[in-house]
N, C-alpha and C. Protein backbone atom coordinates (compact mmCIF):
# COMPACT_ATOMS: atom_id res chain seq x y z
N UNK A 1 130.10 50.50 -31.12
CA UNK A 1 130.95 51.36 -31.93
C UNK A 1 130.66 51.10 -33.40
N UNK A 2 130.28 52.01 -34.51
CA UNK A 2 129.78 52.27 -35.88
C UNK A 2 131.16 51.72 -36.31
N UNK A 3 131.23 50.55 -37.08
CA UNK A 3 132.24 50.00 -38.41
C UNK A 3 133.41 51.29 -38.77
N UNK A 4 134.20 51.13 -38.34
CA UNK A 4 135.25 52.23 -39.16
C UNK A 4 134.99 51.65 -41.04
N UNK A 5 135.79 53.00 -41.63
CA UNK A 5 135.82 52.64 -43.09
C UNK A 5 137.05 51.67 -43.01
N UNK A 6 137.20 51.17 -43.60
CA UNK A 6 137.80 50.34 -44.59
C UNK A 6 139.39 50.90 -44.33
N UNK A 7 140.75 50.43 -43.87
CA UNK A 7 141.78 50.99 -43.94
C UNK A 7 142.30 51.31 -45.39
N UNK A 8 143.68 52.37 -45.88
CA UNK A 8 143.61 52.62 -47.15
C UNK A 8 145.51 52.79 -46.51
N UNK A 9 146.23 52.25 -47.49
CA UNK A 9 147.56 52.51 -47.35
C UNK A 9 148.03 54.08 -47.64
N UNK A 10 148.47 54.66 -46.50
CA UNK A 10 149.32 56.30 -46.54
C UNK A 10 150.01 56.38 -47.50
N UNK A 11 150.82 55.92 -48.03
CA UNK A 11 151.25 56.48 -49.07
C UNK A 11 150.54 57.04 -50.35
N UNK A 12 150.45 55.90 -50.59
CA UNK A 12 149.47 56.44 -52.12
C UNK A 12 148.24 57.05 -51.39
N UNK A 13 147.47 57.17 -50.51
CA UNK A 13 146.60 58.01 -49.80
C UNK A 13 147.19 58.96 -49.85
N UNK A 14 148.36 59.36 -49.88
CA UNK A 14 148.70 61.45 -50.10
C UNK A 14 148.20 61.64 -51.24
N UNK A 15 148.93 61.38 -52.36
CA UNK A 15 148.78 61.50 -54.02
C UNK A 15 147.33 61.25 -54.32
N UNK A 16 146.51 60.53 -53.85
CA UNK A 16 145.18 60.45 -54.12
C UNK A 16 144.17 61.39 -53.70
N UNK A 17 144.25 61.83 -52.24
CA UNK A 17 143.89 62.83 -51.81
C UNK A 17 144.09 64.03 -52.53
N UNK A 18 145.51 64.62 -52.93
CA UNK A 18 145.84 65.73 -53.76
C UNK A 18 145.10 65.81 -55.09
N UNK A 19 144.71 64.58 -55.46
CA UNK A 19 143.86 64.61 -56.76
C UNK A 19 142.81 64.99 -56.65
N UNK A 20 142.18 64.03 -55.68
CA UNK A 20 140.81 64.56 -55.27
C UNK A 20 140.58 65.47 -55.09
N UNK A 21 141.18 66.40 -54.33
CA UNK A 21 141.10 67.75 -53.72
C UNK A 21 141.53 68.50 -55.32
N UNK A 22 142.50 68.74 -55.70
CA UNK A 22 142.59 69.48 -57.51
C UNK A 22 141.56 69.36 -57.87
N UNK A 23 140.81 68.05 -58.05
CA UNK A 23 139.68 67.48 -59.06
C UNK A 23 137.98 68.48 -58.57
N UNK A 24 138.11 68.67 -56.87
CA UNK A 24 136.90 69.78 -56.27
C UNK A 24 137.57 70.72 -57.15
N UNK A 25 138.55 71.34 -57.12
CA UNK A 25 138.44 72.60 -57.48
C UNK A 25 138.32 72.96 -58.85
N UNK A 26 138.60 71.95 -59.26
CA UNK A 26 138.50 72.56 -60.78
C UNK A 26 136.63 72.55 -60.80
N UNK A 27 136.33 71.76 -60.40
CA UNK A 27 135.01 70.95 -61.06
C UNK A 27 134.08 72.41 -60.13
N UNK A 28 134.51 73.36 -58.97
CA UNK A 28 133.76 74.08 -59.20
C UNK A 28 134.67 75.89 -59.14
N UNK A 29 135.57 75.56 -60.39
CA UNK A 29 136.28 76.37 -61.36
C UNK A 29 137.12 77.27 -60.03
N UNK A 30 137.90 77.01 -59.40
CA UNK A 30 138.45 77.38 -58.43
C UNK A 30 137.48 78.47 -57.03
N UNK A 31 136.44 78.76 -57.16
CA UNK A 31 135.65 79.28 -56.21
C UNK A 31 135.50 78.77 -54.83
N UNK A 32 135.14 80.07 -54.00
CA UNK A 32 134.76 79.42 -52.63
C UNK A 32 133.36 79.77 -52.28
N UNK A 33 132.74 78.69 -52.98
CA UNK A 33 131.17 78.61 -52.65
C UNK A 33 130.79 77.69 -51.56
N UNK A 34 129.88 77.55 -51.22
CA UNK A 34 129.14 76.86 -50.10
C UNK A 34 129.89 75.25 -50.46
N UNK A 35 128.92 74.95 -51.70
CA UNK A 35 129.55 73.48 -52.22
C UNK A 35 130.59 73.33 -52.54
N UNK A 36 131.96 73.44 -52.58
CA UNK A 36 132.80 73.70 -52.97
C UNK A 36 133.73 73.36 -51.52
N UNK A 37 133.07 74.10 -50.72
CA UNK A 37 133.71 74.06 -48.92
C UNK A 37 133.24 72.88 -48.76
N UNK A 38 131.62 72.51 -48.54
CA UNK A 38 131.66 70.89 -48.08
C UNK A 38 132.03 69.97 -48.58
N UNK A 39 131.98 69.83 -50.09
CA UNK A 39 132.86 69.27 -50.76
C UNK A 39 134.30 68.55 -50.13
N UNK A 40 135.16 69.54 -50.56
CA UNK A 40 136.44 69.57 -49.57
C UNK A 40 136.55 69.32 -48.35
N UNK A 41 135.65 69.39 -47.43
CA UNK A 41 135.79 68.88 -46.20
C UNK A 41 135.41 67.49 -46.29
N UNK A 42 133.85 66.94 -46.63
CA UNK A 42 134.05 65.83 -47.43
C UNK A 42 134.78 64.63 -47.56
N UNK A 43 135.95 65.20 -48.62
CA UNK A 43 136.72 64.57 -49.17
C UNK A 43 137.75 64.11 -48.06
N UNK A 44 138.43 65.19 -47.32
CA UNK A 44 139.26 65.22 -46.45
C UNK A 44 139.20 64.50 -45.27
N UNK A 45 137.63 64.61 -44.70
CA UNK A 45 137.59 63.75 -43.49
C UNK A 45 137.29 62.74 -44.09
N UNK A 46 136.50 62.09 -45.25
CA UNK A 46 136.82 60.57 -45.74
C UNK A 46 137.75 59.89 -45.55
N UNK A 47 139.44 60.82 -46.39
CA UNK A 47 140.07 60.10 -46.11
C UNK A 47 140.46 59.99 -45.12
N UNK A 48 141.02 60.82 -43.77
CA UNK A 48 141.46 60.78 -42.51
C UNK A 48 141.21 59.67 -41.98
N UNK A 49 139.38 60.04 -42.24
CA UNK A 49 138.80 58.68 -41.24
C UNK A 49 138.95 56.87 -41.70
N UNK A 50 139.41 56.69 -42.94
CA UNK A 50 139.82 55.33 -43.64
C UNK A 50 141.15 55.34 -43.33
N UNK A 51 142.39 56.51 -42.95
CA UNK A 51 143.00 56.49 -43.21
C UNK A 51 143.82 56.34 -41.66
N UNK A 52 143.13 56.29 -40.42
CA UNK A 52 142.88 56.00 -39.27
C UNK A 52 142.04 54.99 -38.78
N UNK A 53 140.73 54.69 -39.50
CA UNK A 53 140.42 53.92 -39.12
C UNK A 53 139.22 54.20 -38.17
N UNK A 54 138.62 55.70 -38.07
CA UNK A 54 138.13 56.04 -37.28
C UNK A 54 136.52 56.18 -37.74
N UNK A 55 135.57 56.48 -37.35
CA UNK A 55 134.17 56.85 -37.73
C UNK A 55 134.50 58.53 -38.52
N UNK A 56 133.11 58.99 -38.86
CA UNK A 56 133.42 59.97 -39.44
C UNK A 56 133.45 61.36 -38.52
N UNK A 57 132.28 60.86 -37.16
CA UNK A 57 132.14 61.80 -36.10
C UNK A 57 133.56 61.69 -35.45
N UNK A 58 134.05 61.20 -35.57
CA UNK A 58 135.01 61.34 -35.02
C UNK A 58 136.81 62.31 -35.45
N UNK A 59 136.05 62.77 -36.47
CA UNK A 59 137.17 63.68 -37.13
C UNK A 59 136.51 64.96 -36.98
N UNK A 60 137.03 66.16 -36.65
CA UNK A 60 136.90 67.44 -36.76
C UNK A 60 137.92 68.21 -37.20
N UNK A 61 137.16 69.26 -38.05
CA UNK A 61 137.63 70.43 -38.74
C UNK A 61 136.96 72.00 -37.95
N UNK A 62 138.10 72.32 -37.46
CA UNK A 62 138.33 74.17 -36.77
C UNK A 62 138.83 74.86 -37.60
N UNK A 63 138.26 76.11 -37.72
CA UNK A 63 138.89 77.23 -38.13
C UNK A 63 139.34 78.28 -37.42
N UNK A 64 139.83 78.88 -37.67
CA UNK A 64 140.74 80.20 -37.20
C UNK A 64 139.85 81.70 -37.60
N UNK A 65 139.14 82.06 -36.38
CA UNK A 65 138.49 83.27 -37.38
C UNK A 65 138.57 84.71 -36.20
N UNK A 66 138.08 85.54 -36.65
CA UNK A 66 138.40 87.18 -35.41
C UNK A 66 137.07 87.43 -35.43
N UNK A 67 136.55 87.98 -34.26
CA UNK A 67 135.13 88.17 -34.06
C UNK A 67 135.56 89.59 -32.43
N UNK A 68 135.05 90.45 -32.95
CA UNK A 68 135.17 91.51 -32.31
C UNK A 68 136.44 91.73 -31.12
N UNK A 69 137.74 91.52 -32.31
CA UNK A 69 138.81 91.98 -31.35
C UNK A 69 139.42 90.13 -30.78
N UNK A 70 138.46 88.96 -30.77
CA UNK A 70 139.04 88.13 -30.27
C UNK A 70 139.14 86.76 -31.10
N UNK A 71 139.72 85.95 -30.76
CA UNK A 71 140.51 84.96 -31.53
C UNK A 71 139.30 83.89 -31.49
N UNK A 72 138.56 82.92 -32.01
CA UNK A 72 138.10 81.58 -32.38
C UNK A 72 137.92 80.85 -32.91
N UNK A 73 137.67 79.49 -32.64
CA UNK A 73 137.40 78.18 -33.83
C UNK A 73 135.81 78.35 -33.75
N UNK A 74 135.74 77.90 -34.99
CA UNK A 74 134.80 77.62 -35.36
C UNK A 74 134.85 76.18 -36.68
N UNK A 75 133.87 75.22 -35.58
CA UNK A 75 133.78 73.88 -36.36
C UNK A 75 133.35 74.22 -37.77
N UNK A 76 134.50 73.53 -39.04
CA UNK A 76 133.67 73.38 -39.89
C UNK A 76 132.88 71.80 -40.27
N UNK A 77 134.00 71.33 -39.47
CA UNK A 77 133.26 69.49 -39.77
C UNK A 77 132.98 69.35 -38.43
N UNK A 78 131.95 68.43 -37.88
CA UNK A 78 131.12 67.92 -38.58
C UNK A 78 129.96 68.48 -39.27
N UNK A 79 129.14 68.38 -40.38
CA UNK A 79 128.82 69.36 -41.12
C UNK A 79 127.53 69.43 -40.60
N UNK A 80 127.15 68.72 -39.34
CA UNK A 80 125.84 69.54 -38.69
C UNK A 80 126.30 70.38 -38.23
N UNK A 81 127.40 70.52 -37.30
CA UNK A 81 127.72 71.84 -37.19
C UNK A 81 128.02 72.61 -37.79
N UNK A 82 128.63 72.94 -38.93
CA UNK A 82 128.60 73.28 -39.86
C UNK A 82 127.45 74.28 -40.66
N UNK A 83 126.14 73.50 -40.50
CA UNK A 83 125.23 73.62 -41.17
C UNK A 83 124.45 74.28 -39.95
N UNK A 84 124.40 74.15 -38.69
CA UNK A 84 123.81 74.80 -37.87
C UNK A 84 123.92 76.45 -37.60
N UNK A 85 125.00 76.46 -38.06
CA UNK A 85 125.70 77.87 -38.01
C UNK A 85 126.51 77.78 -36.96
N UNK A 86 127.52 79.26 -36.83
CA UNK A 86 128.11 79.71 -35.60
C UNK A 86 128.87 78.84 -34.48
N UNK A 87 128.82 77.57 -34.56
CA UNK A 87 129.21 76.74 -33.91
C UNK A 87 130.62 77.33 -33.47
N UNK A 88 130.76 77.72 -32.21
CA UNK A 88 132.18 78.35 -31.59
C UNK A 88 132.65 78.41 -30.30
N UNK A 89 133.62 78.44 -30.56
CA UNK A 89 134.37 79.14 -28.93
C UNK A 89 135.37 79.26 -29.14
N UNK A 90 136.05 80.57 -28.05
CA UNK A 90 137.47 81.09 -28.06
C UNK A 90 138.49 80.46 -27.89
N UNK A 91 139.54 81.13 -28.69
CA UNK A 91 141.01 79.99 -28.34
C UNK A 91 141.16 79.94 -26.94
N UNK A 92 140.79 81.34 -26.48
CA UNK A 92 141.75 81.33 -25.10
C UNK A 92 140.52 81.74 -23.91
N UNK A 93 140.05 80.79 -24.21
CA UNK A 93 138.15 80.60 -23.24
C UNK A 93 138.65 80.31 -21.76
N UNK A 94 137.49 80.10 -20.70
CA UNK A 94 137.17 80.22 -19.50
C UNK A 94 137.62 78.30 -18.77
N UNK A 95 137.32 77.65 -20.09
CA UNK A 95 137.84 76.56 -19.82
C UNK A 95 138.86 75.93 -21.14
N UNK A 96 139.90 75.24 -20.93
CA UNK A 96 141.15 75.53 -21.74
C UNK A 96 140.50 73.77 -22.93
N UNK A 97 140.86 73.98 -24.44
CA UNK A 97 140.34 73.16 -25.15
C UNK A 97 141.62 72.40 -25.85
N UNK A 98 141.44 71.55 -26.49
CA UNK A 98 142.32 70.85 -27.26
C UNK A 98 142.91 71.53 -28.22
N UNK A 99 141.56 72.32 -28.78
CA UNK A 99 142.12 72.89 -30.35
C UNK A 99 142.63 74.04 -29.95
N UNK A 100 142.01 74.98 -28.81
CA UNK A 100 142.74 75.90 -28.55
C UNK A 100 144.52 75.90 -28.04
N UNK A 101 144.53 74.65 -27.58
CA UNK A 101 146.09 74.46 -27.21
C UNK A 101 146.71 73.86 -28.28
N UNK A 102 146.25 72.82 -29.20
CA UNK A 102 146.86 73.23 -30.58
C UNK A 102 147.80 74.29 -31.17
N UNK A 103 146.41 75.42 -31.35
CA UNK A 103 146.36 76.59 -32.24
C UNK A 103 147.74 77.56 -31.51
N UNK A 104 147.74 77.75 -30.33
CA UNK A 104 148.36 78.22 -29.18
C UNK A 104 150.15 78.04 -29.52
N UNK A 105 149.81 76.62 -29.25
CA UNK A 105 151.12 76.57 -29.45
C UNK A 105 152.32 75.63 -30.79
N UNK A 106 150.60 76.15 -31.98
CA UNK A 106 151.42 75.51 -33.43
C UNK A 106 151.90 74.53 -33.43
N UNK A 107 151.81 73.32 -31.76
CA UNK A 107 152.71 71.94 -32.35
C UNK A 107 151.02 71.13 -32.33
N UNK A 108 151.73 69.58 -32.58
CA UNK A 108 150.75 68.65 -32.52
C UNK A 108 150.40 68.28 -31.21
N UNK A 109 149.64 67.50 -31.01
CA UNK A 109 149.39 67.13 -29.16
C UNK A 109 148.31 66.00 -29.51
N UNK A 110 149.05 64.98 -29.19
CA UNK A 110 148.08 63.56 -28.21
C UNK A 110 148.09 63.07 -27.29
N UNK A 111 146.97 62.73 -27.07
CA UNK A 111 146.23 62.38 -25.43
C UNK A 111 145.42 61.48 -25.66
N UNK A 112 145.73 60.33 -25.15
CA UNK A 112 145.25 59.09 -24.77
C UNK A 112 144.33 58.82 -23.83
N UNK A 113 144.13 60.09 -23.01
CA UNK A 113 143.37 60.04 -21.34
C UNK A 113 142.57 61.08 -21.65
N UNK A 114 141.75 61.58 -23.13
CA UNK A 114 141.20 62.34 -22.66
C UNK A 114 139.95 63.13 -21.85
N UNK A 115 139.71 61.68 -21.49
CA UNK A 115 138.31 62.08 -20.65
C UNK A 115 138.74 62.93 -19.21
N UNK A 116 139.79 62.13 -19.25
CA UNK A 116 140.45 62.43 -17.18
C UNK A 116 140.71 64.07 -17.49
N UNK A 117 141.25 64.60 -18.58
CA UNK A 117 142.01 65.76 -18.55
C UNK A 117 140.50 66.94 -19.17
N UNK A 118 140.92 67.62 -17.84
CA UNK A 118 140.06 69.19 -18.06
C UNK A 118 140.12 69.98 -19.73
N UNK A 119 138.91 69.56 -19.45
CA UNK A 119 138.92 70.42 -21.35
C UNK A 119 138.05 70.73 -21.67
N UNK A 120 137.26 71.46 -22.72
CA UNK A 120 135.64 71.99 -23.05
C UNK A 120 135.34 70.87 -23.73
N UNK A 121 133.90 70.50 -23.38
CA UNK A 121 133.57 69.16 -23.87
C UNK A 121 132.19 69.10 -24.17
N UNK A 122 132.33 70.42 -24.66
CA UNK A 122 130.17 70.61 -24.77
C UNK A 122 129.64 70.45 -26.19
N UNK A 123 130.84 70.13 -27.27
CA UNK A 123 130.48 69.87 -28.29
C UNK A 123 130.48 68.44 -28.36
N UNK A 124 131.22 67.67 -27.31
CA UNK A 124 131.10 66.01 -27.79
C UNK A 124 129.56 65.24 -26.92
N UNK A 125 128.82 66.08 -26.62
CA UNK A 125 127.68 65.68 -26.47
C UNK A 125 126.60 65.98 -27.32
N UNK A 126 126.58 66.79 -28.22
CA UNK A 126 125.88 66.71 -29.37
C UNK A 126 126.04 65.72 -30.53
N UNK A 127 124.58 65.46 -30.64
CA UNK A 127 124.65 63.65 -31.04
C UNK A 127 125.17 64.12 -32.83
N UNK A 128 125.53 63.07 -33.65
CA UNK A 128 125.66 63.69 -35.54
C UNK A 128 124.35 62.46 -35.78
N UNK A 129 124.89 62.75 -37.11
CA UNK A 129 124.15 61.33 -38.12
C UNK A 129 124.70 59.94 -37.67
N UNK A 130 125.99 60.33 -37.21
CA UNK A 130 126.58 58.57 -36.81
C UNK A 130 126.14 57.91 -35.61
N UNK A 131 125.48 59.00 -34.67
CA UNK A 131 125.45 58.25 -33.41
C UNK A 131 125.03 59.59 -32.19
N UNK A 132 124.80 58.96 -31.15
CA UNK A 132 124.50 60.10 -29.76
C UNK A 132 125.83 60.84 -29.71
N UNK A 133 125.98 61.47 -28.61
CA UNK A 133 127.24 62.61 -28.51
C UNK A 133 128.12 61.21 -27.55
N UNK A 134 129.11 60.66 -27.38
CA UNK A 134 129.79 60.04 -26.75
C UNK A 134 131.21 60.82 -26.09
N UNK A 135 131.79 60.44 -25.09
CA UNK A 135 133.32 61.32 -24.70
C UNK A 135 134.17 61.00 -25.55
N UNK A 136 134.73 61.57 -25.87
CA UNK A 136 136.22 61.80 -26.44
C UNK A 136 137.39 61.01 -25.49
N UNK A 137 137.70 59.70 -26.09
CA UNK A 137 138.40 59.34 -24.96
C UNK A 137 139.89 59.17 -25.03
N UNK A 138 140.42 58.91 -26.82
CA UNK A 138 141.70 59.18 -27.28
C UNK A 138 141.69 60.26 -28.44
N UNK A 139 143.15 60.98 -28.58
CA UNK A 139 142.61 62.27 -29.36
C UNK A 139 144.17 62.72 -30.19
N UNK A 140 144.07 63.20 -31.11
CA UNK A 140 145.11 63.81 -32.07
C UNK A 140 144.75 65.04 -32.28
N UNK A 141 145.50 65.91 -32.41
CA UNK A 141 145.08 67.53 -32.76
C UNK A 141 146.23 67.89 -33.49
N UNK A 142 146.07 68.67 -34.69
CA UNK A 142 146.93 69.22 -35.08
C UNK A 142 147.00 70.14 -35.61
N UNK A 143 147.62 71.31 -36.19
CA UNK A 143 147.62 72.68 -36.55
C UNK A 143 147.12 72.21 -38.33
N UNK A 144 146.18 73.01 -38.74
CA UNK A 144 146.09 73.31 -40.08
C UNK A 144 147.10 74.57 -40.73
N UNK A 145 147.51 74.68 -41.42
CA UNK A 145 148.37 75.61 -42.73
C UNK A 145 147.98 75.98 -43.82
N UNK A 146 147.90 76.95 -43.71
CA UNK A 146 147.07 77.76 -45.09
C UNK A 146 148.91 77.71 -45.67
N UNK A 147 150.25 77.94 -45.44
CA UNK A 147 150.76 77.92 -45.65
C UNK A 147 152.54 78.08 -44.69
N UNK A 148 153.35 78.33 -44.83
CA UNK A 148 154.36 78.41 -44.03
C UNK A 148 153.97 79.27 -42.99
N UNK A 149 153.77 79.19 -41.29
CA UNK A 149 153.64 80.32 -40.43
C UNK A 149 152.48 80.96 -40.20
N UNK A 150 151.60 80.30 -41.37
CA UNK A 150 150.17 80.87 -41.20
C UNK A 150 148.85 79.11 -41.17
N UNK A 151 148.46 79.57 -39.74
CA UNK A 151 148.09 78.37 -39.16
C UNK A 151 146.32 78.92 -39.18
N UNK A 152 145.93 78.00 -40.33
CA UNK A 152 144.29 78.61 -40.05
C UNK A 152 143.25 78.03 -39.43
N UNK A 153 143.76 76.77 -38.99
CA UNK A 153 142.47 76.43 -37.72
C UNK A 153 143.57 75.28 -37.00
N UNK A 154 142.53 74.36 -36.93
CA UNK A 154 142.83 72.73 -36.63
C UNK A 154 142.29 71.64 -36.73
N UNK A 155 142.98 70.29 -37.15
CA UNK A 155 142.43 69.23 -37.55
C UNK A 155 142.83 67.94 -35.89
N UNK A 156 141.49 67.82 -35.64
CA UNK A 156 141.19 66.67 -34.76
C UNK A 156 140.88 65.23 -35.80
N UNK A 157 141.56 64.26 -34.23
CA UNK A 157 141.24 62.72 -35.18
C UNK A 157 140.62 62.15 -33.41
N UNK A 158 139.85 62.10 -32.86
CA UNK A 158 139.46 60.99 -32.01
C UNK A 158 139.18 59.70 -31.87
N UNK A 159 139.17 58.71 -31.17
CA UNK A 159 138.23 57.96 -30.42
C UNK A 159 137.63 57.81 -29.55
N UNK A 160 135.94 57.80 -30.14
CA UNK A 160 135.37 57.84 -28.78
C UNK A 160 134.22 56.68 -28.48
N UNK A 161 134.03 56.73 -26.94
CA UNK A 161 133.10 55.81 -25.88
C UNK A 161 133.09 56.03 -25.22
N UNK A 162 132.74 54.63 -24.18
CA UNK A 162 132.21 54.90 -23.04
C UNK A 162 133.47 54.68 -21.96
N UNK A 163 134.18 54.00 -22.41
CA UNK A 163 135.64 53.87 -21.79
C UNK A 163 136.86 53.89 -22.80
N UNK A 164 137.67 54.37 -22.04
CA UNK A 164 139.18 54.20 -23.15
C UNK A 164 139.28 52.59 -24.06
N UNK A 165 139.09 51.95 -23.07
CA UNK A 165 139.41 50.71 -23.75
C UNK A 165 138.16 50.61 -24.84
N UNK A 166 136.90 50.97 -24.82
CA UNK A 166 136.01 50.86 -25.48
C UNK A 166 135.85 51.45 -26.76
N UNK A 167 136.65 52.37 -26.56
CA UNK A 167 137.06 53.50 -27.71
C UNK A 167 137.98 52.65 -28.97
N UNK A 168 138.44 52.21 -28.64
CA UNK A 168 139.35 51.49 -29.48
C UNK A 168 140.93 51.42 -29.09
N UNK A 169 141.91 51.33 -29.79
CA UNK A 169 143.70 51.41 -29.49
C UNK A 169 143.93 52.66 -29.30
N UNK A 170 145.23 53.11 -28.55
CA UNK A 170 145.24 54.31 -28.50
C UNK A 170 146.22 54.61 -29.82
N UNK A 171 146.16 56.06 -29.79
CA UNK A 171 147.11 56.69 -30.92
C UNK A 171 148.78 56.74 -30.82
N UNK A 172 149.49 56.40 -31.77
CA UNK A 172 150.93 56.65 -31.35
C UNK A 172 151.56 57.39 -31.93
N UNK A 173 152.82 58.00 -31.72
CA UNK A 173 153.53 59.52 -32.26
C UNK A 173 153.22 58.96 -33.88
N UNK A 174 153.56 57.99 -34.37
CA UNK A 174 153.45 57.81 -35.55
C UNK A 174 152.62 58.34 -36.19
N UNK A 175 151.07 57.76 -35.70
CA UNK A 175 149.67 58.18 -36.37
C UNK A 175 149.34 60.00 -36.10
N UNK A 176 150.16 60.55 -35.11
CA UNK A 176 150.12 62.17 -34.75
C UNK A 176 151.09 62.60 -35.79
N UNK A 177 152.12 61.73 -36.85
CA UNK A 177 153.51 62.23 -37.40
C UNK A 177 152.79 62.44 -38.72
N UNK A 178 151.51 61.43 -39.03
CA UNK A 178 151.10 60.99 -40.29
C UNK A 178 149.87 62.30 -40.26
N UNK A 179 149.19 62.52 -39.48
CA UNK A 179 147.88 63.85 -39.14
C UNK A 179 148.71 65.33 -39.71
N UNK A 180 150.00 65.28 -38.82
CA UNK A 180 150.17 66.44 -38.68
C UNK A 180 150.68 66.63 -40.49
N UNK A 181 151.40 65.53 -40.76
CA UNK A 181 151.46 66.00 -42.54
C UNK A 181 150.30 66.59 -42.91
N UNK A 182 148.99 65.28 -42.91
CA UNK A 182 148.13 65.91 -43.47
C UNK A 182 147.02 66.87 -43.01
N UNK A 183 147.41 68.02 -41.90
CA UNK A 183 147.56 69.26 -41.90
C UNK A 183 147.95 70.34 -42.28
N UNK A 184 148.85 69.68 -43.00
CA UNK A 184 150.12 70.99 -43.85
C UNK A 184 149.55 70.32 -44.94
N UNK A 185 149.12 69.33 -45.73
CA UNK A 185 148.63 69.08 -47.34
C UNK A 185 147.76 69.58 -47.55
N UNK A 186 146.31 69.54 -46.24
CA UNK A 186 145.02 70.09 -46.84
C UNK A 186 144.47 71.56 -46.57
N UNK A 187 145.37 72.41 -45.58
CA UNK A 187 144.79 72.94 -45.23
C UNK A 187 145.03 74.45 -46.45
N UNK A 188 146.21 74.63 -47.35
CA UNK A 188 145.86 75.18 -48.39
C UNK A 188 144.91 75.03 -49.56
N UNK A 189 143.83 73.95 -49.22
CA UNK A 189 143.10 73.76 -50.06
C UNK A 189 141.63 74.34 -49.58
N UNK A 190 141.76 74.01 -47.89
CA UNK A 190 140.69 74.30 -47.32
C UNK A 190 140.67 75.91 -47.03
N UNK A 191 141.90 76.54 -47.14
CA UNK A 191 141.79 78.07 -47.46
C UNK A 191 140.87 78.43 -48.91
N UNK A 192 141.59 78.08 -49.70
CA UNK A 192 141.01 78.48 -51.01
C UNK A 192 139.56 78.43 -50.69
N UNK A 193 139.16 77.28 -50.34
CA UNK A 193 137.70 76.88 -50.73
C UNK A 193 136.22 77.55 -49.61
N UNK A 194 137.41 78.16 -48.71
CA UNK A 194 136.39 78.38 -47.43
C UNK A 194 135.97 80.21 -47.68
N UNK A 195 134.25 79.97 -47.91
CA UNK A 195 133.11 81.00 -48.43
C UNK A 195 133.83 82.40 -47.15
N UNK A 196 133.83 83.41 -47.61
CA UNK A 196 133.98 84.51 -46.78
C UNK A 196 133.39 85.03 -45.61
N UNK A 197 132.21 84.46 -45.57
CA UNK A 197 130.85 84.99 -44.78
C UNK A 197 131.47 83.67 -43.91
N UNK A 198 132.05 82.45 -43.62
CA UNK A 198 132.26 81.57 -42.68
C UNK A 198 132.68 81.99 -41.48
């Protein structure tokens, strides 16, 4: 298992984050350009992942987008996918997903077992920069907010291996209480910043 970052105390991790994130936008004058989006994502899964304790593959960013009449995510982190293009699938697909049950039903949801439990799992075998594709074996999901009622993707926090125990500790309502805030902090930022053509 790749070194997590460095833990960083939540509190002052909100207020710092909010800076950071102001500080992208000014620096590329409030626009939603290419750099500007990775940027911000960036920033965001940095902190998550110090701020959990987790690797960096191990955080994902979904969006909320319409594609001929039907509803999907589309990964924006990790930024090979990202960068690969198109990376997708439907909320309400052939086999039922994390983020899609998220998105579904606007609350948070953790799962500690998630290898045992039926779910689409064809993106956690594609390897990143950190490492091969490994299972998803503990998991946080939570609704992103462009603002009150308007939910524009979803933010995942995993651990993963080759076994639960291998994965690391599992997650507790706490660390799902602390995500789901910062779902509602970043995800009006990650509106602004996200290019049209995405």
């Amino acid at each position: 298992r790749p070194t997590p970052s460095p833990p960083i105390h939540r509190s002052r991790a909100v207020a710092d984050l909010e800076g950071q994130l102001s500080a992208i936008s000014r620096s590329h004058k409030g626009q939603a350009t290419p750099a500007a989006f990775e940027e911000t994502l960036s920033c965001i899964v940095g902190h998550i992942a110090r701020l959990f304790e987790v690797s960096l593959d191990e955080v994902a960013v979904l969006l909320r987008r319409h594609r001929g009449g039907n509803e999907i995510l589309r990964f924006a982190y990790p930024l090979e996918f990202l960068r690969a293009g198109r990376t997708e699938f439907p909320v309400k697909g052939t086999k039922p997903s994390f983020a899609g049950r998220t998105l579904g039903s606007r609350e948070p949801l953790l799962v500690n077992r998630a290898a045992v439990e039926r779910h689409l799992d064809a993106f956690e075998k594609i390897p990143t920069q950190e490492r091969a594709g490994l299972l998803i074996q503990r998991l946080m999901s939570v609704p992103l907010w462009g603002g009150p009622g308007n939910p524009i993707g979803v933010l995942q926090v995993s651990r993963k291996g080759p076994t639960p125990e291998e994965s690391g500790p599992e997650f507790t309502p706490e660390d799902l209480a602390g995500l789901a805030t910062t779902g509602q902090q970043v995800g009006p930022y990650l509106l602004r910043v996200t290019p049209r053509d995405f």
